[in-house]
C-alpha atoms as a PDB file:
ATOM      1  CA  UNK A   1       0.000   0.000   0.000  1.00  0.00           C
ATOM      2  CA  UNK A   2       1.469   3.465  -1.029  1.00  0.00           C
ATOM      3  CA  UNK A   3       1.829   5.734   1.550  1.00  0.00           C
ATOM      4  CA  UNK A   4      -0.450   8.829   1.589  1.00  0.00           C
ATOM      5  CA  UNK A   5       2.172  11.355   0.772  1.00  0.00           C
ATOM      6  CA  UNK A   6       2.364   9.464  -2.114  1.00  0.00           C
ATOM      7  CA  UNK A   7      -0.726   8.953  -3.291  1.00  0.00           C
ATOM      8  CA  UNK A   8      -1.072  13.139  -2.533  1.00  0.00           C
ATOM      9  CA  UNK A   9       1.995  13.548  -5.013  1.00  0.00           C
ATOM     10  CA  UNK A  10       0.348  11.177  -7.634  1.00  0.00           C
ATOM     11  CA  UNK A  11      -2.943  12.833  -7.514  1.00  0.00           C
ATOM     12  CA  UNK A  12      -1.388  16.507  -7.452  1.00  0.00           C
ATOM     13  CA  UNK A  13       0.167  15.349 -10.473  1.00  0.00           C
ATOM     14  CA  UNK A  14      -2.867  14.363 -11.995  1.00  0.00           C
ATOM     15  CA  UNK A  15      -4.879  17.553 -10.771  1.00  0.00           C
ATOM     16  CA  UNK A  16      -2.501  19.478 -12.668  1.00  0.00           C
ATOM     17  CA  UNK A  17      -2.744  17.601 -15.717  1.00  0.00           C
ATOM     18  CA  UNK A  18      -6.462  17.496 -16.227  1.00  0.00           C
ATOM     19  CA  UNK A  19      -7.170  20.916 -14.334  1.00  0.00           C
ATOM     20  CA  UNK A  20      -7.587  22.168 -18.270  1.00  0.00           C
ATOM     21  CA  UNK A  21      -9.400  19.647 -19.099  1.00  0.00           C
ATOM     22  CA  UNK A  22     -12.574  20.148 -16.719  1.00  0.00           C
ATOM     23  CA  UNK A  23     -15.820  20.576 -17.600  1.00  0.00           C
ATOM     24  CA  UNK A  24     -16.729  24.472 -17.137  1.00  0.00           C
ATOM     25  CA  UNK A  25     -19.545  24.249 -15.401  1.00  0.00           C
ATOM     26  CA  UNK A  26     -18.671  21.350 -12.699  1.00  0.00           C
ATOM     27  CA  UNK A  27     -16.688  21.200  -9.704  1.00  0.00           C
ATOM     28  CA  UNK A  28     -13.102  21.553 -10.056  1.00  0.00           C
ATOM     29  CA  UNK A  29     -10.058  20.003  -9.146  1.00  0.00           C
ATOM     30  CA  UNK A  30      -9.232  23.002  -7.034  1.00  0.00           C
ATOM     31  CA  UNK A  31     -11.755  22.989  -5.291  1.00  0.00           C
ATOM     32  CA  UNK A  32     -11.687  19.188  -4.213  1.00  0.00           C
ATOM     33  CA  UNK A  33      -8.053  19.923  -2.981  1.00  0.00           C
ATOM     34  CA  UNK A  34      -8.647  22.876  -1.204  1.00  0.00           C
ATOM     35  CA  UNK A  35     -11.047  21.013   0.850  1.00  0.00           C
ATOM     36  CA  UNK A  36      -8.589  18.373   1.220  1.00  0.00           C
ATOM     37  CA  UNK A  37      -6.211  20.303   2.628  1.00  0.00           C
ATOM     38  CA  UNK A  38      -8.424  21.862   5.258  1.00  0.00           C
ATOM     39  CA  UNK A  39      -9.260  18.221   5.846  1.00  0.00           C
ATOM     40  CA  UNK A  40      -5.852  16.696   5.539  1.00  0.00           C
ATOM     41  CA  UNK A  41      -4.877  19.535   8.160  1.00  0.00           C
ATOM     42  CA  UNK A  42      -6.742  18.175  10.988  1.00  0.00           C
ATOM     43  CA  UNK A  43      -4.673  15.105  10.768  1.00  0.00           C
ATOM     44  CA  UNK A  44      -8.007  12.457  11.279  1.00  0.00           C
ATOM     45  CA  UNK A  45      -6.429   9.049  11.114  1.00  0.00           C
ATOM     46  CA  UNK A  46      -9.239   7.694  13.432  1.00  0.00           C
ATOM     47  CA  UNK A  47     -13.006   7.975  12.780  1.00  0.00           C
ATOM     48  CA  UNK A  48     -16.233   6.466  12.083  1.00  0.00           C
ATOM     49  CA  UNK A  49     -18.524   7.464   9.745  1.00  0.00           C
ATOM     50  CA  UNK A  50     -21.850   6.728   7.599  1.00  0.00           C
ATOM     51  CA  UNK A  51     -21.185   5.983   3.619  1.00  0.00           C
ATOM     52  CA  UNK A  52     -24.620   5.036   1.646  1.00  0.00           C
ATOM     53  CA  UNK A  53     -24.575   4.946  -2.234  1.00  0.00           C
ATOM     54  CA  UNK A  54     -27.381   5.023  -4.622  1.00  0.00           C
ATOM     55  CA  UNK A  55     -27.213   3.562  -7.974  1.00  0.00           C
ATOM     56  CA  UNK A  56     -24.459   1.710  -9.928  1.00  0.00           C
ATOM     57  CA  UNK A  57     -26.141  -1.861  -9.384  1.00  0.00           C
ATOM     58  CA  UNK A  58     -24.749  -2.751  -6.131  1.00  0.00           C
ATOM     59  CA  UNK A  59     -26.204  -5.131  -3.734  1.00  0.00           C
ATOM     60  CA  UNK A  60     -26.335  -2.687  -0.794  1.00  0.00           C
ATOM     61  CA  UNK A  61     -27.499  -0.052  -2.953  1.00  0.00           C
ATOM     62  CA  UNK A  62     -29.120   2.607  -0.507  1.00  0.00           C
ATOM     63  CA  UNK A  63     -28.344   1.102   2.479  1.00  0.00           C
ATOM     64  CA  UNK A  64     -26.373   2.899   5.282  1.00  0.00           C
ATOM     65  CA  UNK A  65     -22.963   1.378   6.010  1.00  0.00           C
ATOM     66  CA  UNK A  66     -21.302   2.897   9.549  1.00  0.00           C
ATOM     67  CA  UNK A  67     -17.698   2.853   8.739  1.00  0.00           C
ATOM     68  CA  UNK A  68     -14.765   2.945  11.539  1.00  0.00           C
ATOM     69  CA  UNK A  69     -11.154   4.038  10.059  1.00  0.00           C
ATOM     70  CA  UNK A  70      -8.372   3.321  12.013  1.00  0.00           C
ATOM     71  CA  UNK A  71      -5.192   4.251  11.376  1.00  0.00           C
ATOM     72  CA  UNK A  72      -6.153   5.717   8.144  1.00  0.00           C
ATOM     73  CA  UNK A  73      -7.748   1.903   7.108  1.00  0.00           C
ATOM     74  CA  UNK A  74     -11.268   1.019   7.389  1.00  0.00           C
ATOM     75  CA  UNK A  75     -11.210  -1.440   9.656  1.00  0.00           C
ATOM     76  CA  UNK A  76     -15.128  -2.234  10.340  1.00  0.00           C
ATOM     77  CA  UNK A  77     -18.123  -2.226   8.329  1.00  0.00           C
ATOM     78  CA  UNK A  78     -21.688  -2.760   9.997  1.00  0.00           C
ATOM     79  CA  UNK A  79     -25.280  -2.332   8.432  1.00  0.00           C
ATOM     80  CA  UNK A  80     -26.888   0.941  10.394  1.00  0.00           C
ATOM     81  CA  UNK A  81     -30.303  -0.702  10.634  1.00  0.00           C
ATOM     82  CA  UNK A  82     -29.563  -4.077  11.735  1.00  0.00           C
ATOM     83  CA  UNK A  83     -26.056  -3.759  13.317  1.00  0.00           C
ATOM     84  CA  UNK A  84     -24.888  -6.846  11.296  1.00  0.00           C
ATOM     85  CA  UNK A  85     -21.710  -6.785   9.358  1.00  0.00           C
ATOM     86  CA  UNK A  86     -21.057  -6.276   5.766  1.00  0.00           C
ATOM     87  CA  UNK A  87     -20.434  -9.087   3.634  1.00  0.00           C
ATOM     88  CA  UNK A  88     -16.768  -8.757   2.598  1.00  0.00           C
ATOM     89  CA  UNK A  89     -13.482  -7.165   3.494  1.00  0.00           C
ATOM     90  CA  UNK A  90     -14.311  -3.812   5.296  1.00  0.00           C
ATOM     91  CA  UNK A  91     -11.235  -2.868   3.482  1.00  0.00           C
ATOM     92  CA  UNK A  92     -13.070  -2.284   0.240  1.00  0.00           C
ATOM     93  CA  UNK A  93     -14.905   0.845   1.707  1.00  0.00           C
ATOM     94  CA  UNK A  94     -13.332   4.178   1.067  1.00  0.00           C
ATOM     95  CA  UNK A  95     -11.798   6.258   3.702  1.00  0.00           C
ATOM     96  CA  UNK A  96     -12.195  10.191   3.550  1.00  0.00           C
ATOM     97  CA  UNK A  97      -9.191  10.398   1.669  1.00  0.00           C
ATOM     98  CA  UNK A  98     -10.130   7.145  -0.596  1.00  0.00           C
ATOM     99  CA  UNK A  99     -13.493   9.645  -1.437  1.00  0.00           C
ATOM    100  CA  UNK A 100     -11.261  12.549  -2.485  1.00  0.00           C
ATOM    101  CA  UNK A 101      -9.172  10.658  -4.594  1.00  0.00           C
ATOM    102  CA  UNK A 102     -12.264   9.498  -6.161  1.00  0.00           C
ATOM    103  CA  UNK A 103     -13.862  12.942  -6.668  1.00  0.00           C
ATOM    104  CA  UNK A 104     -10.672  13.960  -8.318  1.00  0.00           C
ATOM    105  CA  UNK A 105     -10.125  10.990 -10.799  1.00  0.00           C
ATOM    106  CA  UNK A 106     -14.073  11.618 -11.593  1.00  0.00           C
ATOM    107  CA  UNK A 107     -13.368  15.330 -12.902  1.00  0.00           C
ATOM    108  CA  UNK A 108     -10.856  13.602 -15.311  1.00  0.00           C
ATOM    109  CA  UNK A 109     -13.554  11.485 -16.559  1.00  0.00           C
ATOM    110  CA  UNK A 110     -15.907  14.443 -16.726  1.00  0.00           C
ATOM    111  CA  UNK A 111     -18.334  11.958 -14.652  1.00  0.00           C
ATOM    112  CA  UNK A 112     -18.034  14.060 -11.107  1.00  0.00           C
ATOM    113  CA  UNK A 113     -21.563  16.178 -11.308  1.00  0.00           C
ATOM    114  CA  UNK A 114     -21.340  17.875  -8.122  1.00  0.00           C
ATOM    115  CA  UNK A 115     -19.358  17.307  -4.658  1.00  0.00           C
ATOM    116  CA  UNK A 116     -20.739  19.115  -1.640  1.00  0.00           C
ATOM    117  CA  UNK A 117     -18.567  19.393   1.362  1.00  0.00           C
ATOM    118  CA  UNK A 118     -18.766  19.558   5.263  1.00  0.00           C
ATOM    119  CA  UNK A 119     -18.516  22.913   5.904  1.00  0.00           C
ATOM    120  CA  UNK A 120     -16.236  22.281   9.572  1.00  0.00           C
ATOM    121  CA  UNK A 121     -14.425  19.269   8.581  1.00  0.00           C
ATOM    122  CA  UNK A 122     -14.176  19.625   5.301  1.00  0.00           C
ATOM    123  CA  UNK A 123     -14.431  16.199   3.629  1.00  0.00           C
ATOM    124  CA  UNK A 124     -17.105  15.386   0.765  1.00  0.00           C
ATOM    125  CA  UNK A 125     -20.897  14.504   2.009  1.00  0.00           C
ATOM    126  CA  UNK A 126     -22.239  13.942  -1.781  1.00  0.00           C
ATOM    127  CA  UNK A 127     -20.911  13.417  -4.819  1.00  0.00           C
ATOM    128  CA  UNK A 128     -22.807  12.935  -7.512  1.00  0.00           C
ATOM    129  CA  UNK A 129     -21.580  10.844 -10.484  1.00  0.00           C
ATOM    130  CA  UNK A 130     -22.128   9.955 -14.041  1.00  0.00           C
ATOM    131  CA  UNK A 131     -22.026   6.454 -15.272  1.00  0.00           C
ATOM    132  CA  UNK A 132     -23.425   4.823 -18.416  1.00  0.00           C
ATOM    133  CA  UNK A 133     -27.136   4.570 -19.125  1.00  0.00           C
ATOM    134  CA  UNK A 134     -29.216   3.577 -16.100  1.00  0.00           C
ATOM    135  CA  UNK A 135     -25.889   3.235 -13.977  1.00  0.00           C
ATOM    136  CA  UNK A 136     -25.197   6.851 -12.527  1.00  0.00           C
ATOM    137  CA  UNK A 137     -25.634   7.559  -8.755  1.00  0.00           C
ATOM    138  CA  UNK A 138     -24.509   9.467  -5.356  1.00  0.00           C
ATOM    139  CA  UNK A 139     -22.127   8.476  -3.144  1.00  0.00           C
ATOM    140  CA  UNK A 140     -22.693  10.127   0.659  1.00  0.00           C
ATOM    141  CA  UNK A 141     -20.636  10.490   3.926  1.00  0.00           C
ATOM    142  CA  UNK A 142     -22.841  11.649   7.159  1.00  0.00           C
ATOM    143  CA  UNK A 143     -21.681  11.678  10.738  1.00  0.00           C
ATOM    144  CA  UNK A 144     -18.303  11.641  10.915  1.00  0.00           C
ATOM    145  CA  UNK A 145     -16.933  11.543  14.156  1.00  0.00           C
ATOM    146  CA  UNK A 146     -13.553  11.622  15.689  1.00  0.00           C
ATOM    147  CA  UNK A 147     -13.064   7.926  17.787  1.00  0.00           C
ATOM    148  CA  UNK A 148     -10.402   7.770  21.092  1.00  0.00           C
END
């Protein structure tokens, strides 16, 4: 696993090469980092929080998934209304930073509709994103919270 610095460097890189390439009218690379770096500045590494996505043919399509990252890694992922687990590796969810790297990799693809941000913390609570026909949807992060 790269290390974030990294993956900041990589997708800096590739902010700067499709920043001319944007869609006019639709959020903007700049944007997505600037919030990242009010975000990355509170230095978060432990947190829960509630991801739901609609669309995109998924099997827990609109369902509320309460995320806890530790250590910068998801590390559980639990069904809000019945408190059972997720099938799967709770590794496959996206931390904070996992949503801001996709946000900026969806301006490139001109599929990243709108992005609205927490206005304290900073990190994205809806994106909304183009796919093919039938297959576009939202992505959302509510309730984040700092753990101990």
């Amino acid at each position: 696993m790269e290390s974030p610095l990294v993956r900041l460097a990589r997708l800096s890189v590739l902010a700067v090469t499709i920043a001319t390439c944007r869609d006019a009218t639709g959020p903007t690379v700049d944007q997505i980092l600037a919030n990242r770096a009010l975000w990355s500045a509170q230095s978060l590494t432990d947190y829960s929080y509630q991801y739901e996505v609609t669309g995109f043919f998924i099997n827990w399509e609109g369902q509320e998934i309460a995320l806890d990252v530790r250590n910068g890694t998801v590390a559980t992922a639990v069904f809000v209304a019945t408190g059972q687990p997720v099938p799967g590796p709770a590794t496959e969810f996206p931390t904070i930073d996992a949503l801001f790297d996709r946000a900026v990799l969806a301006v490139g693809d001109h599929k990243l509709k709108s992005i609205t941000f927490d206005p304290l913390l900073h990190y994205p609570v809806r994106m909304d994103l183009a796919g093919p026909p039938d297959a576009s949807g939202s992505v959302f992060a509510a309730h984040l919270e700092p753990l101990p």
